[in-house]
Protein backbone atom coordinates (compact mmCIF):
# COMPACT_ATOMS: atom_id res chain seq x y z
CA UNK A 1 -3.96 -14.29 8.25
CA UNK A 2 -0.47 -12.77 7.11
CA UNK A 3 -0.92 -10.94 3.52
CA UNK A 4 1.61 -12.50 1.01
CA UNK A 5 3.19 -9.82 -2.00
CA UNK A 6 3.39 -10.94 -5.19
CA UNK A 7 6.18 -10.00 -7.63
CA UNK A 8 5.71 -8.19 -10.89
CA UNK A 9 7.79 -6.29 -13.43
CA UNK A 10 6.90 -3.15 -14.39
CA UNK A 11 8.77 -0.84 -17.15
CA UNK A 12 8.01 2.25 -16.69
CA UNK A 13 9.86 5.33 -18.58
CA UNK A 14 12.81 7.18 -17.06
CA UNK A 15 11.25 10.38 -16.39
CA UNK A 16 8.11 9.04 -14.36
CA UNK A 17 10.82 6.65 -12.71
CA UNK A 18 13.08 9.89 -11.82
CA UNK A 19 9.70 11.61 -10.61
CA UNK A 20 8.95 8.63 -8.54
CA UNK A 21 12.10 7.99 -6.56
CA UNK A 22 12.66 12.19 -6.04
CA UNK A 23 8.84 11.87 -4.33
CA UNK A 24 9.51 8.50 -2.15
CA UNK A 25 12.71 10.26 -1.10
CA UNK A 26 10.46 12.95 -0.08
CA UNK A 27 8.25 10.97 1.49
CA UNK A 28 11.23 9.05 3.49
CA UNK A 29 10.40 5.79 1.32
CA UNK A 30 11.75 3.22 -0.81
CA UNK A 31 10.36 3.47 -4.11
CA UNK A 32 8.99 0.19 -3.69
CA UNK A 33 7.23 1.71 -0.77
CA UNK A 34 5.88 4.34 -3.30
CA UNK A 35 4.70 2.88 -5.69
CA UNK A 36 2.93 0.22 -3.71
CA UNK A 37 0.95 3.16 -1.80
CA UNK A 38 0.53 4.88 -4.85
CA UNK A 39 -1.68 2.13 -6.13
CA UNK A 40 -2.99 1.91 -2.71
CA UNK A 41 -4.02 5.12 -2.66
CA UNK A 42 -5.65 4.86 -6.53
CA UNK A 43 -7.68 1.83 -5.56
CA UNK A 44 -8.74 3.21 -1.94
CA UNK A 45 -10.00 6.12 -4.08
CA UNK A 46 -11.78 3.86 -6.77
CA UNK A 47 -13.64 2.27 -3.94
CA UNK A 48 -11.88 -0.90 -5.27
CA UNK A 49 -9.92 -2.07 -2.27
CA UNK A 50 -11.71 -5.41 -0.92
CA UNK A 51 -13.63 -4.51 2.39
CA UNK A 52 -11.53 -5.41 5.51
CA UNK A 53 -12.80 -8.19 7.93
CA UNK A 54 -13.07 -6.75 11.50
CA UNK A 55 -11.55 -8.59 13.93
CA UNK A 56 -13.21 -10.52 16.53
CA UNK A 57 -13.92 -8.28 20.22
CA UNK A 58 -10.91 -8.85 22.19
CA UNK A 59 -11.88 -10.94 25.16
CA UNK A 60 -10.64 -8.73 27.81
CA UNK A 61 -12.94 -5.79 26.39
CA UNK A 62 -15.72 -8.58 27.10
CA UNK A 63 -14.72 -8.05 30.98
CA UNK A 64 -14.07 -4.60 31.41
């Protein structure tokens, strides 16, 4: 199942903006990139990230 984004605005204040695209430029990412595994990261930590499904065995590890 392919994960579909969702589009928001955010307004955010120029400094935390200007800290935000120095550190994705760090980081060799857009700041889109950034922020999205910024809140990643926040909600992985917060234990509030839905679990994962595994995904069925693979059919040739059934063989071998």
């Amino acid at each position: 199942m392919a994960k579909t984004a969702k589009n928001f605005i955010l307004r955010i204040d120029a400094d935390t903006m200007a800290a935000i695209e120095k550190w994705a430029s760090d980081e060799f990412r857009s700041t889109n990139g950034q922020l999205q595994w910024i809140i990643t990261e926040a909600l992985r930590r917060a234990k509030r990230l839905p679990r994962q499904r595994s995904a069925p065995p693979d059919v040739t590890d059934a063989i071998s």
